[in-house]
Protein backbone atom coordinates (compact mmCIF):
# COMPACT_ATOMS: atom_id res chain seq x y z
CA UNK A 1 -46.57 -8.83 31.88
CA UNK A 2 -46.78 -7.10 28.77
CA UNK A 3 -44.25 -6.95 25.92
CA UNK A 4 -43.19 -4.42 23.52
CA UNK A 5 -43.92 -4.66 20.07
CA UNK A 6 -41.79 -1.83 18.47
CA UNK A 7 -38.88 -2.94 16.44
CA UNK A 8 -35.53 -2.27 18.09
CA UNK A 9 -34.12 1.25 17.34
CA UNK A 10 -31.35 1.15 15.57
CA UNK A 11 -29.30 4.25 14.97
CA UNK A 12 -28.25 5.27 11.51
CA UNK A 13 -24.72 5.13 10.64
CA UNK A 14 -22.85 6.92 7.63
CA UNK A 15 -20.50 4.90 5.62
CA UNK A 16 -17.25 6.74 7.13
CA UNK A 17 -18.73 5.51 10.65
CA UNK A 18 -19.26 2.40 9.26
CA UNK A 19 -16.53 1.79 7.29
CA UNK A 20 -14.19 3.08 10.74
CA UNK A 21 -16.03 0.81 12.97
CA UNK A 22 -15.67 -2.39 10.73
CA UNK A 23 -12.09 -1.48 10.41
CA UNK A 24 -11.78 -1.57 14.29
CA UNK A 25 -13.67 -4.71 14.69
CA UNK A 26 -11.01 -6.59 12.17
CA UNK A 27 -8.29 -4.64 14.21
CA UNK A 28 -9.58 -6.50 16.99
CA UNK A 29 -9.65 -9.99 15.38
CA UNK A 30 -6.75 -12.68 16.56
CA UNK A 31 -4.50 -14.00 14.02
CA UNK A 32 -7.22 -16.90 12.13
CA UNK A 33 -10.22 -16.13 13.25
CA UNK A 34 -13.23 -14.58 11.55
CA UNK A 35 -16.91 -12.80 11.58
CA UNK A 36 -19.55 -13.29 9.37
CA UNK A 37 -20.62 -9.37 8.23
CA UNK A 38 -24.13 -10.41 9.69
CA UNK A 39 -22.11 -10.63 13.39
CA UNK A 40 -19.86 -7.34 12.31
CA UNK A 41 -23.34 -5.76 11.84
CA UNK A 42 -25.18 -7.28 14.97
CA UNK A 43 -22.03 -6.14 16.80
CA UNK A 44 -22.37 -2.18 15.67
CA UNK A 45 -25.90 -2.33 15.47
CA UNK A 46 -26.36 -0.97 11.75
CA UNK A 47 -27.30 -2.62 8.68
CA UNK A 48 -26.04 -5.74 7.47
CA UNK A 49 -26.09 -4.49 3.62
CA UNK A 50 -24.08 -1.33 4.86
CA UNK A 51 -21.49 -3.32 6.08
CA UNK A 52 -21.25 -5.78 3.19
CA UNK A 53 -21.09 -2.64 0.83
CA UNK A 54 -18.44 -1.17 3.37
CA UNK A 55 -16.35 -4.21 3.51
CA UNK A 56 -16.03 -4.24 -0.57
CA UNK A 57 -14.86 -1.15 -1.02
CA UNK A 58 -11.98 -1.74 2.01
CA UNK A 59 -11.22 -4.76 -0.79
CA UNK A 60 -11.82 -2.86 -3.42
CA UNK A 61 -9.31 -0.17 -2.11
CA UNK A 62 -6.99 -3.03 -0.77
CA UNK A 63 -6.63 -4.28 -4.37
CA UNK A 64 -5.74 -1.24 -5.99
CA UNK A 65 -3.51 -0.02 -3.42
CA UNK A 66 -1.66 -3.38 -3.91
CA UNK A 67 -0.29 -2.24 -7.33
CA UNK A 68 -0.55 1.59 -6.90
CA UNK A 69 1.09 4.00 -4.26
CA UNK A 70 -1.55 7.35 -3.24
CA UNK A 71 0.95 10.24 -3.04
CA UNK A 72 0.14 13.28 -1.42
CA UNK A 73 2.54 16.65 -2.16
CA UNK A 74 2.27 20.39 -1.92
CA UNK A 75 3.56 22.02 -4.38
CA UNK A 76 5.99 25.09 -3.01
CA UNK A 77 4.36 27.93 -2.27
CA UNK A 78 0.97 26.00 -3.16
CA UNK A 79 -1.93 26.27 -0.51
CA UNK A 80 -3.93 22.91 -1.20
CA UNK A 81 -2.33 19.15 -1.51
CA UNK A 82 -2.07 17.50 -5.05
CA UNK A 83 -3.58 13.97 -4.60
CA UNK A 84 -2.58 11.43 -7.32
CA UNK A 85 -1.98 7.47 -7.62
CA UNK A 86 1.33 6.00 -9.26
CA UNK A 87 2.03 2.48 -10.57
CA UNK A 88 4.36 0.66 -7.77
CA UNK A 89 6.14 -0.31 -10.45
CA UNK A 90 7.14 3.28 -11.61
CA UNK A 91 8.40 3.95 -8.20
CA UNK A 92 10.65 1.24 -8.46
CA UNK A 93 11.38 2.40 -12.29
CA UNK A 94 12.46 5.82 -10.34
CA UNK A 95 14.86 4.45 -7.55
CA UNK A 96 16.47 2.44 -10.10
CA UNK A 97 16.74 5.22 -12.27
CA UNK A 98 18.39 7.15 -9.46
CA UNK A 99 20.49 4.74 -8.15
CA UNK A 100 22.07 4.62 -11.48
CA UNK A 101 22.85 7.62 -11.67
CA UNK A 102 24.23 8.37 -8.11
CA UNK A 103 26.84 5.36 -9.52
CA UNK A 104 27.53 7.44 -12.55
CA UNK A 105 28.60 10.40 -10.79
CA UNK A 106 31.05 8.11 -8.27
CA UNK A 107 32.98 6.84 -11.41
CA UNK A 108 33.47 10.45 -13.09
């Protein structure tokens, strides 16, 4: 009997791949439980250090999406998107803002 020595092949996988994959496998997690990112890497077959990296920035992103809202808007007549990121708190600055107003115009 005679045995292969070649390393397994393991297919290379872009960070977007990665980063969607990894995202699916926590989809898939029940409420409590948890995977090491060695497992989440043995599972998609890629690199443990891509993973690790790939799971940061999904924190990374998590934490500053906590305290900032990504807005996307057109501009009329505009042909491309305006991307930008606003303070959560200046949204609710805004609705309060407008709110007040709205009961300014009911007393007059």
């Amino acid at each position: 009997m005679s045995f292969s020595t070649d390393p397994p092949v393991i297919g290379r996988m872009g960070i977007p791949e990665v980063m969607k994959e990894v995202i699916n496998e926590l989809n898939h997690l029940k409420e409590g439980a948890s995977l090491s990112i060695a497992d989440i890497a043995w599972k998609l077959q890629c690199d443990r250090r891509t993973v690790e990296k790939v799971i940061d920035m999904i924190i990374e992103i998590q934490q500053n999406l906590r305290t900032k809202d990504l807005l996307k808007e057109k501009p009329h007549g505009a042909r491309s998107y305006l991307i930008y990121l606003r303070d959560s708190s200046a949204r609710a600055r805004a609705a309060i803002e407008s709110a007040g107003k709205r009961l300014k115009r009911k007393k007059e």
